[in-house]
Structure formats: structure tokens, C-alpha cells
N, C-alpha and C. Protein backbone atom coordinates (compact mmCIF):
# COMPACT_ATOMS: atom_id res chain seq x y z
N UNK A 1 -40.82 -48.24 60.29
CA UNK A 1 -39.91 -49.26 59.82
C UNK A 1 -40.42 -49.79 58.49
N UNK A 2 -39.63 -49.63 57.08
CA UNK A 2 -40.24 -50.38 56.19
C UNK A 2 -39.97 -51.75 56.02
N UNK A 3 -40.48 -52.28 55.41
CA UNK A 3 -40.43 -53.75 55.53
C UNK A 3 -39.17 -54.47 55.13
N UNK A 4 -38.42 -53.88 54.31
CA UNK A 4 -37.04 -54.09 53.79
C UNK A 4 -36.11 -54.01 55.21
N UNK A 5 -36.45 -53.52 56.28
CA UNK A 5 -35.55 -53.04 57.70
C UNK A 5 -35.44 -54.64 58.11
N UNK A 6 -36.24 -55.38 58.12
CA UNK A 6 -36.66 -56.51 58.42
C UNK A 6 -35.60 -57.68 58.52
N UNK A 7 -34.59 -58.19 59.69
CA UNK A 7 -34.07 -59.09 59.86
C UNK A 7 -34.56 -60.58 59.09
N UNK A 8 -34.16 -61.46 58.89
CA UNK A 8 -34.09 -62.71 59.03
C UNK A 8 -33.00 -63.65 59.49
N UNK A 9 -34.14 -64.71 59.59
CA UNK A 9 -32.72 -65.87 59.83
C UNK A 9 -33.61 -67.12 59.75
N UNK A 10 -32.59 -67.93 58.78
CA UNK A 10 -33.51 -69.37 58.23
C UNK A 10 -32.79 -70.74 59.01
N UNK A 11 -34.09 -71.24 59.52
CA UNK A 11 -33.30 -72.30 60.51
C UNK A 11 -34.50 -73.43 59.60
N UNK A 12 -33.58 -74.41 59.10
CA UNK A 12 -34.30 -75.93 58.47
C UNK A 12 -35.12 -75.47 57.50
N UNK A 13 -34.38 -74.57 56.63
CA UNK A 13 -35.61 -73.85 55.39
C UNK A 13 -36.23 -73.00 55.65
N UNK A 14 -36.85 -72.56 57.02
CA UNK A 14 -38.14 -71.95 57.10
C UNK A 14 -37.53 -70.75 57.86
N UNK A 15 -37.71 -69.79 57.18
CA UNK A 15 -37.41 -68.32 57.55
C UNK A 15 -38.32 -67.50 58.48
N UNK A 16 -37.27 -66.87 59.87
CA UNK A 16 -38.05 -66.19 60.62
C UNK A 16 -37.73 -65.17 60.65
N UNK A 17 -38.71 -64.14 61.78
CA UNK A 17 -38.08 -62.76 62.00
C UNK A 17 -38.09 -62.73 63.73
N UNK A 18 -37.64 -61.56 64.47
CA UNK A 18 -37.83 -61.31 65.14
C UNK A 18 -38.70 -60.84 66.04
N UNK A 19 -39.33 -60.93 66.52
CA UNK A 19 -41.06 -60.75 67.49
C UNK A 19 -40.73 -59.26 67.31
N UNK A 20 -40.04 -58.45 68.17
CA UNK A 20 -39.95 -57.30 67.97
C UNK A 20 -39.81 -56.22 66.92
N UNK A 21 -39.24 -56.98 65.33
CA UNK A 21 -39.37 -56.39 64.16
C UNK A 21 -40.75 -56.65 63.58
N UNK A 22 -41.99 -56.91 64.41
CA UNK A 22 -43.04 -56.92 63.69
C UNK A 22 -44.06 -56.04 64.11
N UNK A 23 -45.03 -55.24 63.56
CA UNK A 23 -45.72 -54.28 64.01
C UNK A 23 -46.75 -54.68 64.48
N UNK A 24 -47.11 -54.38 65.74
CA UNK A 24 -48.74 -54.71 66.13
C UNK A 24 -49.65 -54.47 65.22
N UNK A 25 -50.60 -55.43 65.80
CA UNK A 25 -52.35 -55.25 64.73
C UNK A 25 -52.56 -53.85 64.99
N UNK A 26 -53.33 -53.35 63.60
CA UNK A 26 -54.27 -52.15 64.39
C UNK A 26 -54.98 -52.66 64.18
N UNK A 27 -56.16 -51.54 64.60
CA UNK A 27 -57.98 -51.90 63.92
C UNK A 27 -58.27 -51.90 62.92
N UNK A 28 -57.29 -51.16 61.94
CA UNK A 28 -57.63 -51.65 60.47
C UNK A 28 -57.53 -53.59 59.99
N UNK A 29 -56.77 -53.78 60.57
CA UNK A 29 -56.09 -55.19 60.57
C UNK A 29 -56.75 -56.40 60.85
N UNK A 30 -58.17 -56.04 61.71
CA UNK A 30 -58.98 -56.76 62.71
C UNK A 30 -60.28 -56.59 62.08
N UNK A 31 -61.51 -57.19 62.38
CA UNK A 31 -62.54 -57.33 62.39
C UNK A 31 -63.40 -58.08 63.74
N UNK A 32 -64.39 -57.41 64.60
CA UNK A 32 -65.07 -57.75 65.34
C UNK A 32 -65.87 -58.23 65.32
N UNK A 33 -65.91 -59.17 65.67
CA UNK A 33 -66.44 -60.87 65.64
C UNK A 33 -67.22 -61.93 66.63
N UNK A 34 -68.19 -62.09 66.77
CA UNK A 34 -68.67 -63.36 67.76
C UNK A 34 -68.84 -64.54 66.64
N UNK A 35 -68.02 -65.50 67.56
CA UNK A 35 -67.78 -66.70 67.09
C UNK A 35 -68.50 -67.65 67.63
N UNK A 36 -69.59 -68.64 67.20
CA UNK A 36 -70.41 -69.55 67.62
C UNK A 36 -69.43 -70.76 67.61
N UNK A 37 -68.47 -71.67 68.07
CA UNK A 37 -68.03 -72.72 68.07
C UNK A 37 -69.08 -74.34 68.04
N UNK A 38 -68.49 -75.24 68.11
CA UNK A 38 -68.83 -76.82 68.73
C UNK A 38 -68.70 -76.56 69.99
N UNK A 39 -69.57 -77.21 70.64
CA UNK A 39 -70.36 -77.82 72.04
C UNK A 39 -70.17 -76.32 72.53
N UNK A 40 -71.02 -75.34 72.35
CA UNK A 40 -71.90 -74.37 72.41
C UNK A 40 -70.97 -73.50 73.04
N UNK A 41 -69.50 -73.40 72.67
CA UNK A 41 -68.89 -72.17 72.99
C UNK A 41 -69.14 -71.02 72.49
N UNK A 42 -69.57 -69.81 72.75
CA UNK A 42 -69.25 -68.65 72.10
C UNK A 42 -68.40 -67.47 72.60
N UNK A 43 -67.86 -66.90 71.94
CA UNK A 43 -66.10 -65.68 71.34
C UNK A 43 -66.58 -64.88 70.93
N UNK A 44 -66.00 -63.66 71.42
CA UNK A 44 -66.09 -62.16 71.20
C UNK A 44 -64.81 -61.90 70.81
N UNK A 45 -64.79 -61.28 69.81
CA UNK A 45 -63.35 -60.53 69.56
C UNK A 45 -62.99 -60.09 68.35
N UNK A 46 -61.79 -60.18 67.97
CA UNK A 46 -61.19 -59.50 66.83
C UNK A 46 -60.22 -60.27 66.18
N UNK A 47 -61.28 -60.88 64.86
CA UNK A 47 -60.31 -61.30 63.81
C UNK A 47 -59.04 -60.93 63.38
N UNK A 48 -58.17 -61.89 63.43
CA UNK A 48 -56.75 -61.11 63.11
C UNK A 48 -56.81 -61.57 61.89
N UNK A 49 -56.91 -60.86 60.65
CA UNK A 49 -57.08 -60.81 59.19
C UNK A 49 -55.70 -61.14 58.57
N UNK A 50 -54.12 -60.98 59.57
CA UNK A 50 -53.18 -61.40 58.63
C UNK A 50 -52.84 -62.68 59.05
N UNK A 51 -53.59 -63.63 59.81
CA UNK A 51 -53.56 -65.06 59.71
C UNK A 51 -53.26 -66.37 59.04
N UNK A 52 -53.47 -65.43 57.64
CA UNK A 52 -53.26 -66.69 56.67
C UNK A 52 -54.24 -67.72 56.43
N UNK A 53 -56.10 -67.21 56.38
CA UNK A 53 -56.49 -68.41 56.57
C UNK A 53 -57.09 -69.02 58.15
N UNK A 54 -55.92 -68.84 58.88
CA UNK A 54 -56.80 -69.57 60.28
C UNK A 54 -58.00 -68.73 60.61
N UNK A 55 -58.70 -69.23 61.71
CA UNK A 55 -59.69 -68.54 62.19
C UNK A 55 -58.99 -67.90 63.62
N UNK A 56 -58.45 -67.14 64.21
CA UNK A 56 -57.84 -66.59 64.86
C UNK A 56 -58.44 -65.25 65.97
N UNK A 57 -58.77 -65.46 66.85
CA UNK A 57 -59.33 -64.29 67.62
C UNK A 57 -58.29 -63.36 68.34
N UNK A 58 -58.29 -62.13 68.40
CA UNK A 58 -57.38 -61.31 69.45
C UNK A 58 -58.01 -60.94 69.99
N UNK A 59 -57.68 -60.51 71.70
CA UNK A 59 -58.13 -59.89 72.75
C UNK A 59 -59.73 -60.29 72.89
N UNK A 60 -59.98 -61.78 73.15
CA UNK A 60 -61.18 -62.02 73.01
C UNK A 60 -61.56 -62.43 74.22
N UNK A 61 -62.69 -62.63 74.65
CA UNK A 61 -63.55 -63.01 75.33
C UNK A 61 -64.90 -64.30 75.49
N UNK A 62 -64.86 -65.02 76.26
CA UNK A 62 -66.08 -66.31 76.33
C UNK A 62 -67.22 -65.35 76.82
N UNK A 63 -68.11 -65.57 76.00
CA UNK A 63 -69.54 -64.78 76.41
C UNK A 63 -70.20 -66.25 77.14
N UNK A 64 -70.28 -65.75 78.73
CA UNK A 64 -70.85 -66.44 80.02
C UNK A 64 -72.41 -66.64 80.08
N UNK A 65 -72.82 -65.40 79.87
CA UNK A 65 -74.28 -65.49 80.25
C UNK A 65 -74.73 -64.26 79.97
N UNK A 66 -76.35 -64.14 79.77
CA UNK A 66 -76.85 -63.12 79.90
C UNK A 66 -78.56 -63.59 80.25
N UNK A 67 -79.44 -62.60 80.09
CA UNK A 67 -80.57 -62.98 80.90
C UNK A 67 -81.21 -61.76 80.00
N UNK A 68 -81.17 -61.00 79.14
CA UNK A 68 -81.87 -59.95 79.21
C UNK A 68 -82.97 -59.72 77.95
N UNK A 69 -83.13 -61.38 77.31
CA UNK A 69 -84.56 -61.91 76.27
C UNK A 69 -83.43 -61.32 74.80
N UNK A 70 -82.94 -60.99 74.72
CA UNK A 70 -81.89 -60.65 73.61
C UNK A 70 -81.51 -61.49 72.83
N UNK A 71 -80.90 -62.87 73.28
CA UNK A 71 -80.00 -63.64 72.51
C UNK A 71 -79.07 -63.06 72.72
N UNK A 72 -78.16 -64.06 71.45
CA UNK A 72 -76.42 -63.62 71.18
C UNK A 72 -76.60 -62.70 70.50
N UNK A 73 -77.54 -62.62 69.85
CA UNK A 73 -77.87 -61.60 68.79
C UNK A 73 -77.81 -59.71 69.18
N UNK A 74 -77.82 -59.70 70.27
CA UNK A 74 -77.90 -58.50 71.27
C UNK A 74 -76.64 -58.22 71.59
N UNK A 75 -75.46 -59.21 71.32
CA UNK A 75 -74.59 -58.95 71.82
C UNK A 75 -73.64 -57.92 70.78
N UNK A 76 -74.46 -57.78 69.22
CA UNK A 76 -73.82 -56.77 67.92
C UNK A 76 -74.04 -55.50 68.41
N UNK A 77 -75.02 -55.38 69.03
CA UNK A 77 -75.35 -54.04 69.27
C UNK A 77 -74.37 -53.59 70.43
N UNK A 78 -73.86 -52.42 70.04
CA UNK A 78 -72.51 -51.20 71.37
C UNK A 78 -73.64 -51.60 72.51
N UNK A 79 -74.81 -50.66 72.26
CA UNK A 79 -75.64 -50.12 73.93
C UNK A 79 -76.26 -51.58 74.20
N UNK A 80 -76.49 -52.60 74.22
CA UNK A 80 -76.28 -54.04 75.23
C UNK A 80 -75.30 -54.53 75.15
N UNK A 81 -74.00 -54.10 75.18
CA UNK A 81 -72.84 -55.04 75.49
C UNK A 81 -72.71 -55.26 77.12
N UNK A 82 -73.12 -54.05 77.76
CA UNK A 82 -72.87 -54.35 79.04
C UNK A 82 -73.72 -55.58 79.58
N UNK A 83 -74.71 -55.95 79.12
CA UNK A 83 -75.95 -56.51 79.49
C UNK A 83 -75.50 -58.23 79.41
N UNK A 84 -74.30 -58.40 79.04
CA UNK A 84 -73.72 -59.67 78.97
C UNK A 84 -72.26 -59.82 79.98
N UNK A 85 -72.43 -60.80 80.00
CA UNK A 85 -71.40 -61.53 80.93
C UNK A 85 -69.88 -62.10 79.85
N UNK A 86 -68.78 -61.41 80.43
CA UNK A 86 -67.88 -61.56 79.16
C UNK A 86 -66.39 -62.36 79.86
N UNK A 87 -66.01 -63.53 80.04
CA UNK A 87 -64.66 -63.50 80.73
C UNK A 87 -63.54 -63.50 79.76
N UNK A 88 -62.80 -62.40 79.49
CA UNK A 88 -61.44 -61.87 78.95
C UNK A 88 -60.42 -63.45 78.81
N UNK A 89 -60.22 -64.01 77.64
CA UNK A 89 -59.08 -64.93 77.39
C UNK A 89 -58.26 -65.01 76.37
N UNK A 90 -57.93 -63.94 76.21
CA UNK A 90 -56.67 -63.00 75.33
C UNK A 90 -57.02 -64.10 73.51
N UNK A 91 -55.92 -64.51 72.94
CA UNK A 91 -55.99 -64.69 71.58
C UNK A 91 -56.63 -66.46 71.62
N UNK A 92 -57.43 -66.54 71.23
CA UNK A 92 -58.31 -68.04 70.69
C UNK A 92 -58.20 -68.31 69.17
N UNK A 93 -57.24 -69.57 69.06
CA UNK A 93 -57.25 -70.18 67.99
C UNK A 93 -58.44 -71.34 67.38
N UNK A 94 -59.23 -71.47 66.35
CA UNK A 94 -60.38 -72.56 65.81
C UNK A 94 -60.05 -73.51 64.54
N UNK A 95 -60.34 -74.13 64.60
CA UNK A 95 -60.38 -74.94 63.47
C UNK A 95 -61.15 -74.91 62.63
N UNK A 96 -61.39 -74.68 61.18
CA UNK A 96 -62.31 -74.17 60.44
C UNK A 96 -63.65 -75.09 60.46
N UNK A 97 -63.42 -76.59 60.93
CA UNK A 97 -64.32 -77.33 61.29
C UNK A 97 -65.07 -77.51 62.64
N UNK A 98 -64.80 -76.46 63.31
CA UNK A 98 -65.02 -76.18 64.68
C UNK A 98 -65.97 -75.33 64.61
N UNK A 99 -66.05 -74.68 63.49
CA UNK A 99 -66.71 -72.81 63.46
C UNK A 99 -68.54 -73.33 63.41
N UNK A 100 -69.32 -72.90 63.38
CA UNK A 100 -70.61 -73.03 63.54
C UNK A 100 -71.23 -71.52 62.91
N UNK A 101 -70.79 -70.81 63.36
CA UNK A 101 -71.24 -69.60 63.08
C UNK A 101 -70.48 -68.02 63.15
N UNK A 102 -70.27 -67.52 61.84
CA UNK A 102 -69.82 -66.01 62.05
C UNK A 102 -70.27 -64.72 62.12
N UNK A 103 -70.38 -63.98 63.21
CA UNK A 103 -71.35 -62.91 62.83
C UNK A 103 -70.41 -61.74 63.75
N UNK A 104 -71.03 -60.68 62.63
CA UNK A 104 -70.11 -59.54 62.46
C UNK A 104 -70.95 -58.32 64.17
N UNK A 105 -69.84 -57.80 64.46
CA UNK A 105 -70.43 -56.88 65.49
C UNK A 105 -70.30 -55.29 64.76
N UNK A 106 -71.36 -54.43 65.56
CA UNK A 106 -71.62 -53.26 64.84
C UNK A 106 -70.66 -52.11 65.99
N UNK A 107 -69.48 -52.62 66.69
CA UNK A 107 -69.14 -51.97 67.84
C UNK A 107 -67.46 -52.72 67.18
């Protein structure tokens, strides 16, 4: 679909499209990410890069726990991912004053 295929319709100025005329993320689109938050949350996932700005996670995860002398820091590396505790909570929105820390995963 090129982008010209693209419906609109402007309700109070502000122009929308249709959910279904828009193409899913790929992995080009994304960047994998643990996110250090305020009051010691930390996020696994995948930056959604056409955000605009927000800090935006897809298909992410709260990292629970781990035990295995690593840190969070263990958690970049593919071969200890299993070694952490991960509960799945689909897309997490932040506030740029919320963020604490960004660090890039090698997986």
C-alpha cells in the first residue's frame, strides 16, 4: 500500500486514519531496549521509533527478578536472558521525566 492509498477524515482539525490502513512495526522500526524507570521499575522491549518523541515500549516486559550475580546488566546479553524473570505487559508508555536510564540490548 503506498502511502497516497491512505484514507482520511478530519474531525475538530485534527486528521485521522484508519487503524487498519496503517502498517505494523517491523524490526527495522524498533530498537531493543531496557528501560530503568522511577521507583525502581525496570522494561524490556522495543522502542517504537515512529513515536514522535515519546518514550514508548512494544511487546515489553517488567523484569521481576533474577539471582544469578549479573545485574540488569546481564540482561543485554541473548545467552542470560533466560536467567531472568520477565512478566509480558504488551506496549508501556514513560514520561521523559520518568526515564532514569537507557540501555541498548545486544539480542
Amino acid at each position: 500500500m503506498e502511502i497516497t492509498d491512505i484514507k482520511t477524515i478530519t474531525i475538530n482539525g485534527e486528521e485521522y486514519v484508519r487503524k487498519s490502513d496503517i502498517a505494523p512495526l517491523k524490526a527495522s522500526d524498533t530498537e531493543h531496549i531496557i528501560v530503568i524507570a522511577q521507583r525502581g521499575w525496570i522494561f524490556i522491549g522495543y522502542l517504537d521509533k515512529s513515536d514522535n518523541g515519546k518514550m514508548t515500549l512494544i511487546n515489553s516486559s517488567v523484569v521481576r527478578k533474577w539471582s544469578n550475580g549479573r545485574g540488569i546488566g546481564g540482561l543485554t546479553k541473548a545467552e542470560y536472558k533466560n536467567e531472568y524473570t520477565l512478566d509480558p505487559v504488551g506496549t508501556v508508555s514513560f514520561a521523559p521525566e520518568g526515564i532514569i536510564a537507557k540501555i541498548n540490548c545486544e539480542w
